[in-house]
Protein backbone atom coordinates (compact mmCIF):
# COMPACT_ATOMS: atom_id res chain seq x y z
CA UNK A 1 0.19 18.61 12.72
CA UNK A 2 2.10 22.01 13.36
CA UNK A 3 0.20 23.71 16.11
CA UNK A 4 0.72 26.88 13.91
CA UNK A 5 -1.47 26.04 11.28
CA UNK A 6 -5.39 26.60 11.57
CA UNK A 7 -7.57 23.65 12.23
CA UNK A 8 -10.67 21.93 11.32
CA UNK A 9 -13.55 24.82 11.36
CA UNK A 10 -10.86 27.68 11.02
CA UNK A 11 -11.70 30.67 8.46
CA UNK A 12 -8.59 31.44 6.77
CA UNK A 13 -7.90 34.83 4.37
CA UNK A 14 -11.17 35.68 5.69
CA UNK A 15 -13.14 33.72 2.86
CA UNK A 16 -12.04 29.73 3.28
CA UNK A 17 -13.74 27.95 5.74
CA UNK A 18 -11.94 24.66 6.42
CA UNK A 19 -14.45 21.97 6.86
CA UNK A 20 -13.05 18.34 7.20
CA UNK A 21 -8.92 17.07 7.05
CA UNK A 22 -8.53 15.18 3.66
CA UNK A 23 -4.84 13.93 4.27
CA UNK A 24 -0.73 15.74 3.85
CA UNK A 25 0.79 15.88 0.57
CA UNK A 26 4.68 16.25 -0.20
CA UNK A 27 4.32 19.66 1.26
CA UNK A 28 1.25 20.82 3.36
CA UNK A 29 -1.48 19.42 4.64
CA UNK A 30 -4.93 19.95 2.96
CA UNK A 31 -8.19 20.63 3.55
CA UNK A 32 -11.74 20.37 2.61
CA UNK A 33 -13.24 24.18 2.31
CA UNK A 34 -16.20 26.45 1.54
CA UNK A 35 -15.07 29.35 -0.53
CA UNK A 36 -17.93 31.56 1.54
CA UNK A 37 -17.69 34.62 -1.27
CA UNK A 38 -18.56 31.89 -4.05
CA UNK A 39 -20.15 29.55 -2.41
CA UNK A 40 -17.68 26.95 -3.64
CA UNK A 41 -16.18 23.83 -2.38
CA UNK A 42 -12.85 23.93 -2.68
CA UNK A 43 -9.50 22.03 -1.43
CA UNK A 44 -6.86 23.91 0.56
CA UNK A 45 -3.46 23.21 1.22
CA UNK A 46 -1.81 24.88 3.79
CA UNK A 47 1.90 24.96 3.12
CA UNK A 48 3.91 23.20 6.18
CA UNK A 49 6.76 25.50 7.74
CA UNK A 50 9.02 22.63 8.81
CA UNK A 51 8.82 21.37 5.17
CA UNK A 52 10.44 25.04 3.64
CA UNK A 53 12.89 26.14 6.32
CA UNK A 54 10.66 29.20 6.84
CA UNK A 55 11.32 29.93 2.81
CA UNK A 56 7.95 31.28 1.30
CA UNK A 57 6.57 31.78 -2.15
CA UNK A 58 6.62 35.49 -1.78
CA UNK A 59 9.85 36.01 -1.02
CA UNK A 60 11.01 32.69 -3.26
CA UNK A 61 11.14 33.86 -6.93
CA UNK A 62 12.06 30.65 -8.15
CA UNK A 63 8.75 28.91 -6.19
CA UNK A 64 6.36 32.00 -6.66
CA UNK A 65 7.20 31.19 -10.55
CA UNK A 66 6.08 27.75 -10.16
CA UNK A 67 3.53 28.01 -8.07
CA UNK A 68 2.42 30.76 -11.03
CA UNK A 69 2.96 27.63 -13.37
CA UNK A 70 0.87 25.31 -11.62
CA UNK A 71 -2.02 28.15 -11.62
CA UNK A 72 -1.66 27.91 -15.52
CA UNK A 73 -2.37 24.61 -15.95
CA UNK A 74 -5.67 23.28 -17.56
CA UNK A 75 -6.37 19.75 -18.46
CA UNK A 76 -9.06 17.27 -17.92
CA UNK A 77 -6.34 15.16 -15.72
CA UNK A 78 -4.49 17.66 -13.77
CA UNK A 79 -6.36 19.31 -10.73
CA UNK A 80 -6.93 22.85 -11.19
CA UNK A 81 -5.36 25.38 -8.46
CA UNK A 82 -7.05 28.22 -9.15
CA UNK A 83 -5.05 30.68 -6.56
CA UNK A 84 -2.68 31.61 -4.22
CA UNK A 85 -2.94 33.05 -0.95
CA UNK A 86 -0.63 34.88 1.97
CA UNK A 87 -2.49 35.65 5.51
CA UNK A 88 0.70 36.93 7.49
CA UNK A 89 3.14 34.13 7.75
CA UNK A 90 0.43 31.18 6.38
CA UNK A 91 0.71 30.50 2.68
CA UNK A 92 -1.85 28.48 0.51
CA UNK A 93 -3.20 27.45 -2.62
CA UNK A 94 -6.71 26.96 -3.65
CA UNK A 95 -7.60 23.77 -5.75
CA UNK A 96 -10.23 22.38 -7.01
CA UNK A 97 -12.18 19.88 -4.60
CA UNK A 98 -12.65 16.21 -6.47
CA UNK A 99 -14.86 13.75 -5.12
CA UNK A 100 -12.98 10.27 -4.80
CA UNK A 101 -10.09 8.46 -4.12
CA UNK A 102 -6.43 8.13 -4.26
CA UNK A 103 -5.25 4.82 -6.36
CA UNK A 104 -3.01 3.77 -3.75
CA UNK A 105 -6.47 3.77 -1.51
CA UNK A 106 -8.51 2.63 -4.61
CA UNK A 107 -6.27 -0.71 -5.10
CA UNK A 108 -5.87 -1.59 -1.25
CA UNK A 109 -9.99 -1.83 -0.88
CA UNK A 110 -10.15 -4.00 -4.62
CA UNK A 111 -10.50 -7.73 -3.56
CA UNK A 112 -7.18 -8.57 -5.79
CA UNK A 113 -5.30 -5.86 -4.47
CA UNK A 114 -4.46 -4.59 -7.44
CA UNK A 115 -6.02 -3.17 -10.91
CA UNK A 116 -6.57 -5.51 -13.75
CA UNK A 117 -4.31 -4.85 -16.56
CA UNK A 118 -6.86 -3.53 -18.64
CA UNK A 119 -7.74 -0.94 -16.17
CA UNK A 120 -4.50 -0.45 -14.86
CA UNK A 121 -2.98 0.37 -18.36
CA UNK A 122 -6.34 3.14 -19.45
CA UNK A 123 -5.39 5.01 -16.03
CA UNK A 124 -2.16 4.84 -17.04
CA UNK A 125 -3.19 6.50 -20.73
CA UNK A 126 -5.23 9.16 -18.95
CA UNK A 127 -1.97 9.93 -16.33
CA UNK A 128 0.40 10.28 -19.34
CA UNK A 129 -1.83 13.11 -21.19
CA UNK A 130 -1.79 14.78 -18.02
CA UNK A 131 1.77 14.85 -18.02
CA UNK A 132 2.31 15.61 -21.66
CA UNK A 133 -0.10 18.95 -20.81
CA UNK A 134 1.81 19.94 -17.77
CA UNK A 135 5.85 18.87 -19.62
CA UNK A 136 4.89 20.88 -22.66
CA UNK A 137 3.70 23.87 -20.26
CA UNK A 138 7.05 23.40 -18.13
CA UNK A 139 6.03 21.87 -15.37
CA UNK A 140 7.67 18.69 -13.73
CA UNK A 141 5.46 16.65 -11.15
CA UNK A 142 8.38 15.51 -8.53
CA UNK A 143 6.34 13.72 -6.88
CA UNK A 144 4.50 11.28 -8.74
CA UNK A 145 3.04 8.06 -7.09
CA UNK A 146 -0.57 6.27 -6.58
CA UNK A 147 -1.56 8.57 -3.18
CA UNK A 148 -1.20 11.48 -5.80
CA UNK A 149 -2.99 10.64 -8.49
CA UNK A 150 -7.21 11.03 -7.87
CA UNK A 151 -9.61 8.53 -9.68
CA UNK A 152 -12.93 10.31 -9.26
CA UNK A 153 -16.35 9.30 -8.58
CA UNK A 154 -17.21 10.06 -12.55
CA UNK A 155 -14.05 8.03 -13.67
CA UNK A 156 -12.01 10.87 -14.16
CA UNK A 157 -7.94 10.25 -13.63
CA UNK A 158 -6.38 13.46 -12.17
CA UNK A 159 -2.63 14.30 -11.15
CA UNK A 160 -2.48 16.12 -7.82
CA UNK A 161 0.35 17.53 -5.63
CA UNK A 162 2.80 18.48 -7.85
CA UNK A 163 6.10 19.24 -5.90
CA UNK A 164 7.51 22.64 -5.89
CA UNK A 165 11.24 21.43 -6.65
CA UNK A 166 12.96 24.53 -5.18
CA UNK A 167 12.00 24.22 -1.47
CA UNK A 168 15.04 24.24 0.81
CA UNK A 169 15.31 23.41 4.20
CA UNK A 170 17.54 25.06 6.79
CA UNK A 171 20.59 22.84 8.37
CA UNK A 172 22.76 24.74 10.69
CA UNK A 173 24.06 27.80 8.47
CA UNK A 174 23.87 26.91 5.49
CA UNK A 175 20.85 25.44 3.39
CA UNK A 176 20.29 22.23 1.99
CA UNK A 177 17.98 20.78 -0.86
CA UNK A 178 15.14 18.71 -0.30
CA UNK A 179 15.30 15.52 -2.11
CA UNK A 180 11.62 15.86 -3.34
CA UNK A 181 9.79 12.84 -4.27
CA UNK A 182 8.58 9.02 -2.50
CA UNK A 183 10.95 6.76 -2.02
CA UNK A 184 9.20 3.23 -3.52
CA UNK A 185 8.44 5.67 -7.14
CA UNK A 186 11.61 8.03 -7.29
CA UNK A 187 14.19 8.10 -10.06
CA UNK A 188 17.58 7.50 -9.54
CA UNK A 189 18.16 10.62 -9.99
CA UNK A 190 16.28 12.19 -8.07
CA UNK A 191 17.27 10.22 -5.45
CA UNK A 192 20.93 11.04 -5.90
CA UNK A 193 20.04 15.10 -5.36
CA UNK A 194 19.80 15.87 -8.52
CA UNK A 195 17.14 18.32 -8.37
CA UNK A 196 17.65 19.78 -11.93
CA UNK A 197 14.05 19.72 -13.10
CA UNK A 198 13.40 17.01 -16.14
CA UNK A 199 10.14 15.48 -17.42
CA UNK A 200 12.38 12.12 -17.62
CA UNK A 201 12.18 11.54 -14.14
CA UNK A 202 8.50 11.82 -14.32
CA UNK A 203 7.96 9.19 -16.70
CA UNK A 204 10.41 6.88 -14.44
CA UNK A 205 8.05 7.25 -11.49
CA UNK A 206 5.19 7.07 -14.01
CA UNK A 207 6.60 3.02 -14.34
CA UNK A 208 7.52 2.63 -11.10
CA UNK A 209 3.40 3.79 -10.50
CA UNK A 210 2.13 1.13 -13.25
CA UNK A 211 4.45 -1.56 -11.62
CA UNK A 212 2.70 -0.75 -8.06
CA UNK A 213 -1.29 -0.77 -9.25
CA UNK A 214 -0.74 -3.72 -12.13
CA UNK A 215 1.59 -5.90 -9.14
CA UNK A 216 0.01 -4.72 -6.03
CA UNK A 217 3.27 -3.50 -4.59
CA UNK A 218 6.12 -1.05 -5.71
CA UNK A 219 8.74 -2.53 -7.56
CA UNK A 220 11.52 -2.12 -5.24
CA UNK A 221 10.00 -2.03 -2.06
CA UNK A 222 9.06 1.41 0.08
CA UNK A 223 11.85 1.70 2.77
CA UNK A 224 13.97 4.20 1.53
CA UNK A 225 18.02 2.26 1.47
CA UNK A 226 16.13 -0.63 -0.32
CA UNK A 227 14.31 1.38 -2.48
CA UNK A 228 17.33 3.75 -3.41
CA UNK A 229 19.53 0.86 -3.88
CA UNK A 230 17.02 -1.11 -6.68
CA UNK A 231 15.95 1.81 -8.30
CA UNK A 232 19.95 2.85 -8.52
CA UNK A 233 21.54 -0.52 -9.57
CA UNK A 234 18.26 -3.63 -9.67
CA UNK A 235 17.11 -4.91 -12.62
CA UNK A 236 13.13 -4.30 -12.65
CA UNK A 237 11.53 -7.66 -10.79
CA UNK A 238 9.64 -10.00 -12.64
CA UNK A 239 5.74 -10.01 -11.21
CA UNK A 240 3.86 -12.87 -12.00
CA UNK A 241 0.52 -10.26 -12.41
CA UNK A 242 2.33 -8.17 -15.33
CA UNK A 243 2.73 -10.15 -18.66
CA UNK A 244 6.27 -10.03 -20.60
CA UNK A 245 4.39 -7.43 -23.39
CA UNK A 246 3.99 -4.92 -20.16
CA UNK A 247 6.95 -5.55 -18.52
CA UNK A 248 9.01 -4.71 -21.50
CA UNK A 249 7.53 -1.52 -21.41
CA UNK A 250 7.87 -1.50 -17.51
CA UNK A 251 11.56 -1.96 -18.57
CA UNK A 252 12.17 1.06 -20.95
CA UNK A 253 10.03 3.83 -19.07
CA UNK A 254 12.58 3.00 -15.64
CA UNK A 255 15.33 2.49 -17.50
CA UNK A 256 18.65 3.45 -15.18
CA UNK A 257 19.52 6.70 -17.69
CA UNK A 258 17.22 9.28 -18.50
CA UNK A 259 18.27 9.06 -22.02
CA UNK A 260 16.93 5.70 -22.27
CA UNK A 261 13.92 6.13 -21.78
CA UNK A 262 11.03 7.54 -23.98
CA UNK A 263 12.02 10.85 -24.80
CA UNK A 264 8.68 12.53 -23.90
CA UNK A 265 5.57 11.67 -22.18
CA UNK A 266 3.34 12.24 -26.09
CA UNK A 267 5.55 9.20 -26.76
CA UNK A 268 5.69 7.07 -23.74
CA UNK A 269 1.71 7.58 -24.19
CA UNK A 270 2.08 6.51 -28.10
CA UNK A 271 3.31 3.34 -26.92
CA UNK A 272 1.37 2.78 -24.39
CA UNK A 273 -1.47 3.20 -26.37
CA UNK A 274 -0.05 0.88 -29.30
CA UNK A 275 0.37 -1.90 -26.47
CA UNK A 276 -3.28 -1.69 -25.18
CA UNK A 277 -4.56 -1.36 -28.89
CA UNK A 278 -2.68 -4.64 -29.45
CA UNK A 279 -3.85 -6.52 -26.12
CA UNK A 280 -7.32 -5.01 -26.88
CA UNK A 281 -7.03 -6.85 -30.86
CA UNK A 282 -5.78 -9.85 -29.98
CA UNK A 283 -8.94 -10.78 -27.38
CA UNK A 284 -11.46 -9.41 -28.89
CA UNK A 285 -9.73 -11.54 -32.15
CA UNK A 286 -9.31 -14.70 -30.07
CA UNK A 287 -6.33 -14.96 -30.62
CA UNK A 288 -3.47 -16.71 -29.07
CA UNK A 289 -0.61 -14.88 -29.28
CA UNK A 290 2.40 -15.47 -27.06
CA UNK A 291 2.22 -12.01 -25.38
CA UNK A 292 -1.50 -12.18 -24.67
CA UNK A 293 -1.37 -15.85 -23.22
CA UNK A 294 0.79 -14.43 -20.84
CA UNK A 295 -0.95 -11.19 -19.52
CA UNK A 296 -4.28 -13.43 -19.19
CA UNK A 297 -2.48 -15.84 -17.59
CA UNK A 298 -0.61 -14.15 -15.07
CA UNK A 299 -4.04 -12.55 -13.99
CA UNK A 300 -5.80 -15.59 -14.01
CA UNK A 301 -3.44 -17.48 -11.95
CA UNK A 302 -4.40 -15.98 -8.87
CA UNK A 303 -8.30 -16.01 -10.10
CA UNK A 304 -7.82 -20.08 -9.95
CA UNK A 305 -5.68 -20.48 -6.35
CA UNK A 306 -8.66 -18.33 -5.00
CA UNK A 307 -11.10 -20.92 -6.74
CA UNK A 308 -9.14 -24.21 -5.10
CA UNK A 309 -9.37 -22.39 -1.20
CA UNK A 310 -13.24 -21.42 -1.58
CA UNK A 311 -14.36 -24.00 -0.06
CA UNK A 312 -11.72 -23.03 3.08
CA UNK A 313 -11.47 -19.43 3.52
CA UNK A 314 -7.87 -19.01 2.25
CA UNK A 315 -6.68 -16.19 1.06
CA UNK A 316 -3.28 -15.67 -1.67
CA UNK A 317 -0.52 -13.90 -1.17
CA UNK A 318 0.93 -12.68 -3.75
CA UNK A 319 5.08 -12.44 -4.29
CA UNK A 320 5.93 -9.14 -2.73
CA UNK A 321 8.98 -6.76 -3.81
CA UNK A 322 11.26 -7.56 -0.95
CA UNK A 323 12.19 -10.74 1.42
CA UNK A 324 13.27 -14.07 -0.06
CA UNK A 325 10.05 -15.87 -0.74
CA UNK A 326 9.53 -16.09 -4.48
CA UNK A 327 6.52 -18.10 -4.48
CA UNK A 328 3.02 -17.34 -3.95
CA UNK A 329 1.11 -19.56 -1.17
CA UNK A 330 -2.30 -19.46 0.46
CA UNK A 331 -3.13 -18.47 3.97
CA UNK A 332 -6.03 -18.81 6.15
CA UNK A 333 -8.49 -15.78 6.02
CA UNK A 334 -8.76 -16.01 9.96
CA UNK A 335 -7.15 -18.28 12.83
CA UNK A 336 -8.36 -21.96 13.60
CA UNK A 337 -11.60 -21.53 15.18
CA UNK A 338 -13.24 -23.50 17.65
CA UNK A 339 -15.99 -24.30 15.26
CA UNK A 340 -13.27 -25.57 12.29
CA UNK A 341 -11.38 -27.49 14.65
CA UNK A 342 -14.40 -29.33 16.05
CA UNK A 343 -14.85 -31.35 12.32
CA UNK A 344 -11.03 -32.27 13.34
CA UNK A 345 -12.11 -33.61 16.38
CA UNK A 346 -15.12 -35.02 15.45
CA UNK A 347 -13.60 -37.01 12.31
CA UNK A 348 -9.94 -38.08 13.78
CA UNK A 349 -10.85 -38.70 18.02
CA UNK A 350 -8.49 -36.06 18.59
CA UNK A 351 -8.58 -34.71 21.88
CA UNK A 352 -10.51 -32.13 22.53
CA UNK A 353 -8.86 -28.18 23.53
CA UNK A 354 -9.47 -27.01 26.88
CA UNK A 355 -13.04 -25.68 28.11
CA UNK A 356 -14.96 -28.05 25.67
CA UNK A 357 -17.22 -30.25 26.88
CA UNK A 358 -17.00 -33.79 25.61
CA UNK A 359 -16.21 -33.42 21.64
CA UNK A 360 -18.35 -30.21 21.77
CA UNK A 361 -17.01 -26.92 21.40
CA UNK A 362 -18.66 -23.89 23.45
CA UNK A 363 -21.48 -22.56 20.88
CA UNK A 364 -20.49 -18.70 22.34
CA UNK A 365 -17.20 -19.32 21.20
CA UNK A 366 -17.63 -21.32 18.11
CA UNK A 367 -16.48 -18.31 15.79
CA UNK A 368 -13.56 -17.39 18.39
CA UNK A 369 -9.60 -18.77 17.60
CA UNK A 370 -9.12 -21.95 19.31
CA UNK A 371 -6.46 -22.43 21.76
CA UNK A 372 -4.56 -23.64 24.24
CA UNK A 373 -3.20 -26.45 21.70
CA UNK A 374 0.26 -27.50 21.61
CA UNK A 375 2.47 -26.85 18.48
CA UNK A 376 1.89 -30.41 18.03
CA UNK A 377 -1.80 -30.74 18.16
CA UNK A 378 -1.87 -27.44 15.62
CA UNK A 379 0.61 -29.47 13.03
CA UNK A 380 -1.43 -32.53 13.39
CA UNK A 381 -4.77 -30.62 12.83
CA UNK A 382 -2.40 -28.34 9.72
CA UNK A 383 -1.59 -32.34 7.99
CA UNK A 384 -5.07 -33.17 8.27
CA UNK A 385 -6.67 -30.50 6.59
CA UNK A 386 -3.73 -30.77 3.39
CA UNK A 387 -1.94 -27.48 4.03
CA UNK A 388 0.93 -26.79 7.00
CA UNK A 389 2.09 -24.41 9.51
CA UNK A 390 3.52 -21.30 8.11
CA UNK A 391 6.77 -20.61 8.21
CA UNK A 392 8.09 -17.27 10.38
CA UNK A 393 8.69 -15.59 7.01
CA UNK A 394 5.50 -17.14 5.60
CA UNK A 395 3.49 -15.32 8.48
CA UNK A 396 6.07 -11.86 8.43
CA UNK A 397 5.71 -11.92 5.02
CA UNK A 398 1.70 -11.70 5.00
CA UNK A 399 1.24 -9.28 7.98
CA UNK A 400 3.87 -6.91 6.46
CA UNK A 401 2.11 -6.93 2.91
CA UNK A 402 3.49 -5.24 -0.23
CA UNK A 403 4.93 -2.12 1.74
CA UNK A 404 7.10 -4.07 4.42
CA UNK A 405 5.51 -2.50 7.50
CA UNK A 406 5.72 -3.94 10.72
CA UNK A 407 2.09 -3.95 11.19
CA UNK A 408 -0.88 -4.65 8.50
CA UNK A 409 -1.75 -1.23 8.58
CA UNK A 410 1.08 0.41 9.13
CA UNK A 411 4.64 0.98 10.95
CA UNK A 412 2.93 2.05 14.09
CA UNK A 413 0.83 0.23 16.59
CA UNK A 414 -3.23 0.85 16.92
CA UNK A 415 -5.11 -0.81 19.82
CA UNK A 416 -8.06 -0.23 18.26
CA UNK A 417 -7.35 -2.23 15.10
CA UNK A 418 -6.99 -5.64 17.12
CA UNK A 419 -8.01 -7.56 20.24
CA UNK A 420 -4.96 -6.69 22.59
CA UNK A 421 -4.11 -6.19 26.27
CA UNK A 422 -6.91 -2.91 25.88
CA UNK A 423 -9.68 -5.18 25.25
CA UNK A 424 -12.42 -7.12 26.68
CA UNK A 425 -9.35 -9.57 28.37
CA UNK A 426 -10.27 -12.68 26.34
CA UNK A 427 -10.49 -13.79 22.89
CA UNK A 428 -13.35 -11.94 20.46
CA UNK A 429 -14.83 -13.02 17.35
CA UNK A 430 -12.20 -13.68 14.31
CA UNK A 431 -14.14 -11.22 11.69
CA UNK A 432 -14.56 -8.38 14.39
CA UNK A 433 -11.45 -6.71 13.91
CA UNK A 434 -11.72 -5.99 10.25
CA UNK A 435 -10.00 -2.08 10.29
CA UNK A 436 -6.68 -4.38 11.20
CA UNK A 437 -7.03 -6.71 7.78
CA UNK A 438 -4.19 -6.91 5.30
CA UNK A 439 -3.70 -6.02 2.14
CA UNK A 440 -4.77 -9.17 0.72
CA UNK A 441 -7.46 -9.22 3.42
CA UNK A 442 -6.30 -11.89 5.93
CA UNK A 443 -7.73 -11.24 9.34
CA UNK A 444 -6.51 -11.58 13.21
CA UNK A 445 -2.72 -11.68 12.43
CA UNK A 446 -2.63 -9.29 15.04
CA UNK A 447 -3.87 -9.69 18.37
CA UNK A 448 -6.42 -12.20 19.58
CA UNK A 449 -4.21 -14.99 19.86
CA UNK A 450 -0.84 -15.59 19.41
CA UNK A 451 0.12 -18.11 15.99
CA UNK A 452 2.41 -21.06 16.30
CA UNK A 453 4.66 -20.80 13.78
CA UNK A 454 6.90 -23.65 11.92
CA UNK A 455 10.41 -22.30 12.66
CA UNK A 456 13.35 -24.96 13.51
CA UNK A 457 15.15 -24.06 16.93
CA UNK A 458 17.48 -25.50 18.99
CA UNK A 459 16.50 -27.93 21.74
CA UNK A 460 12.00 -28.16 21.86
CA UNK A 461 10.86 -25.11 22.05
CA UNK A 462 8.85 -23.11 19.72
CA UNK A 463 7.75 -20.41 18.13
CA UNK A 464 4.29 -17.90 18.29
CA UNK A 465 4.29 -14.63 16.78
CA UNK A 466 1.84 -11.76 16.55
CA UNK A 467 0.35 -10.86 20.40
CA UNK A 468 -2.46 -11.96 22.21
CA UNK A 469 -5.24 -10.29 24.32
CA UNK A 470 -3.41 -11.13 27.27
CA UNK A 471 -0.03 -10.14 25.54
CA UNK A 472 0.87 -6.65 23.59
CA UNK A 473 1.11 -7.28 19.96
CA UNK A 474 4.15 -4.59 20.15
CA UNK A 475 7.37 -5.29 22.04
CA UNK A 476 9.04 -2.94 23.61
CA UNK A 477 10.99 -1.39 20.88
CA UNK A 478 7.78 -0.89 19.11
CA UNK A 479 8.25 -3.99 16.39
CA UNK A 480 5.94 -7.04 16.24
CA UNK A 481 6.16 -9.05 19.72
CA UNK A 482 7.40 -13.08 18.84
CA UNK A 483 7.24 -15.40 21.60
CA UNK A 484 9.34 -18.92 22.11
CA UNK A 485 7.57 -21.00 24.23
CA UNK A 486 8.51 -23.73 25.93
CA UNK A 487 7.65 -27.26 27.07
CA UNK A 488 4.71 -27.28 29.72
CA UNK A 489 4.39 -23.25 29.26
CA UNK A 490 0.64 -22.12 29.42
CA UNK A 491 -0.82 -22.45 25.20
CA UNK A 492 -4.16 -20.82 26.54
CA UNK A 493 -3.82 -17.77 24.37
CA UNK A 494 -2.12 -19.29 21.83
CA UNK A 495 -3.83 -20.45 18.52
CA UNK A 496 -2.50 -21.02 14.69
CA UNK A 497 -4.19 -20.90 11.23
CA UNK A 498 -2.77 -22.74 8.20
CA UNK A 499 -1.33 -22.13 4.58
CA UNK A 500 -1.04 -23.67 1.19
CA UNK A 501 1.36 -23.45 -1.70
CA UNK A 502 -0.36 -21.94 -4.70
CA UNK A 503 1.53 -23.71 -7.42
């Protein structure tokens, strides 16, 4: 955060005490306040410097006119900003203060990882009236994507964090315009420059946003080449989670050319409503209609993989928006543990890991990864049990999730979210790390112990991924650590956990 602004337990404008951080937005950060002259919890967002080249609302005509917009705007499912403030150089706006969370928050913490398409499609509805208010009042979002739209404790949908499209940032002597929007939801458009302000590009991201909560992931992936280059030139991916009647729709609301899309968000909001009118008919009816069979079935697919692995903790993986798998497979909510591995043991004669005594395994470790197994003796164990080694892009592709980060959580590494080098220096319960979990909720892919991988070298050696507690999870250019190990190298922090192929 820029040392410039205030901080938690500041008083700004002499009337807005800031109480608690509640996250950055395309262009400040924001706050939780107490309006002290009212009495009033409010939200503040303090408008960054860095993101306006030192360009303010006062002295910006064209943003102090749409910041008055924004002020104008009342709807059930648009946040109100009820003013504007200047203390010296800091600039503001006062909003209203809603009690809930984001959608992009809201779907990672659902057990599916995304919304059902029932649910998905009536946020959806409530988004689009939201828009129709603030297009017919002349006022273009920018910015739209799951992290900006609210769903409140009472059920309520509201659109936050509306760009202001006429920020500019300084580059040498001249200026040059922001590109204002998210990558993984931007038209292509506006991600060629074109900052020209049109409620077309609103309902594109709109799509893009109903693609992301109905799939789980955006359609095109979040880094910002790939994501410029499908929303520019990619036909819209098939998800097995969104039925052909929704993807259709999917289809025309990102359609390459403005002009092919619905002409206004009132009738992108018409249809969308004639669609889940339709859906709604045809179950209630019991009815087996083509289109129907296939939105149930696409949710229920995954509803019956997670059936088949209950008995084993596995956990599916849905088909993400980028890399090459196109198949869906199951994956082992936590490594091998000593406990699992025991039944192996006990039922085959297989020899027992290190540290056990007889075919025992410790009791204080029963609920700890097993190691210091050969790839072998992990395969062996993997054929046993039905299911295999992963692949390397089998295990990449579940610790990277739908957003293709090089960490579960995120692009950056966090000690605390996994049992590294900064631990207790051996391996800790496979559940105890839970703040480092996936999307999809698998558990330990980080840290603990390293995974043995099924990837086909040259010569014997092989293949772990992922870090140990002896080992930093992060190389040294920052990026997940690998490790090829070979013949008569120490396995003692080295485990593995198994997958499935849903199909």
């Amino acid at each position: 955060m820029n040392s410039s602004l205030p901080a938690q337990g500041d008083i700004v404008c002499g009337r807005y005490h800031l109480t608690q951080l509640l996250g950055r937005g395309s262009m400040g950060v924001v706050y939780a306040a107490i309006d002290l002259a009212l009495q009033r919890r409010r939200a503040i967002k303090l408008m960054l410097p860095e993101r306006t080249g030192g360009t303010t609302l006062q002295g910006n005509p064209t943003l102090r006119a749409e910041a008055a917009a924004l002020m104008g705007l009342s709807h059930p499912n648009i946040v109100r900003i009820f003013n504007f403030e200047q203390e010296d150089e800091l600039e503001l706006l006062v909003m209203e203060f809603l009690k809930g969370t984001n959608l992009h928050d809201h779907v990672r913490n659902l057990p599916e990882r995304r919304m059902r398409p029932d649910s998905g499609l009536r946020v959806s509805l409530d988004c689009l009236a939201g828009l129709q208010n603030a297009h017919e009042s002349g006022v273009v979002h920018n910015d739209l994507k799951p992290g900006n739209i609210m769903l409140c404790d009472d059920g309520v949908v509201k659109l936050c964090d509306f760009g202001l499209s006429g920020l500019t940032e300084h580059q040498g002597p001249q200026r040059k315009k922001l590109v204002i929007g998210t990558p993984a939801f931007i038209s292509p458009e506006r991600a060629r420059g074109d900052t020209q302000p049109d409620p077309r590009s609103d309902l594109y991201s709109m799509g893009a946003c109903m693609y992301a909560l109905l799939s789980g992931a955006p359609p095109f992936g979040s880094h910002r080449d790939q994501a410029y280059e499908g929303h520019a030139r990619q036909a819209l991916p098939k998800s097995p989670f969104i039925g052909p009647q929704i993807h259709g729709f999917l289809v025309k609301s990102m359609s390459k050319r403005p002009k092919d899309r619905f002409e206004s968000a009132a009738a992108m909001r018409e249809a969308l409503q004639t669609l889940l009118n339709r859906l709604d008919r045809d179950e209630a009816n019991g009815s087996v209609v083509s289109g129907v069979r296939s939105e149930l079935r696409s949710a229920r697919r995954a509803q019956g993989a997670r059936r088949s692995a209950k008995a084993r903790d596995m956990v599916l993986v849905p088909p993400r928006t980028w890399g090459a798998r196109p198949h869906p497979f199951l994956m082992d909510r936590t490594p091998i543990t000593h406990a699992m591995y025991e039944v192996f043991v006990r039922e085959t004669g297989a020899s027992a890991p290190p540290g056990w005594i007889g075919k025992k395994a410790p009791w204080s470790r029963r609920d700890h990864p097993v190691c210091g197994l050969t790839h072998k003796q992990a395969r062996a164990y993997a054929e046993w049990s039905g299911s295999r080694l992963p692949t390397l892009d089998e295990w990449l592709y579940a610790c990277r999730g739908p957003y293709d980060t090089e960490f579960p959580w995120g692009d950056d590494y966090v000690a605390t979210y996994c049992n590294g080098p900064n631990g207790p220096g051996a391996t800790t319960p496979v559940r105890r790390h839970r703040r480092g979990a996936t999307a999809e909720g698998v558990l330990d892919l980080v840290g603990n112990v390293w995974e043995w991988v099924d990837d086909p070298r040259d010569g014997s050696a092989s293949l772990a991924v992922g870090g140990s507690f002896r080992s930093h999870p992060a190389g040294r250019d920052g990026l997940l650590a690998t490790r090829t190990i070979e013949p008569g190298e120490p396995v003692d922090d080295v485990g593995f956990r198994c997958v499935r192929d849903a199909r």
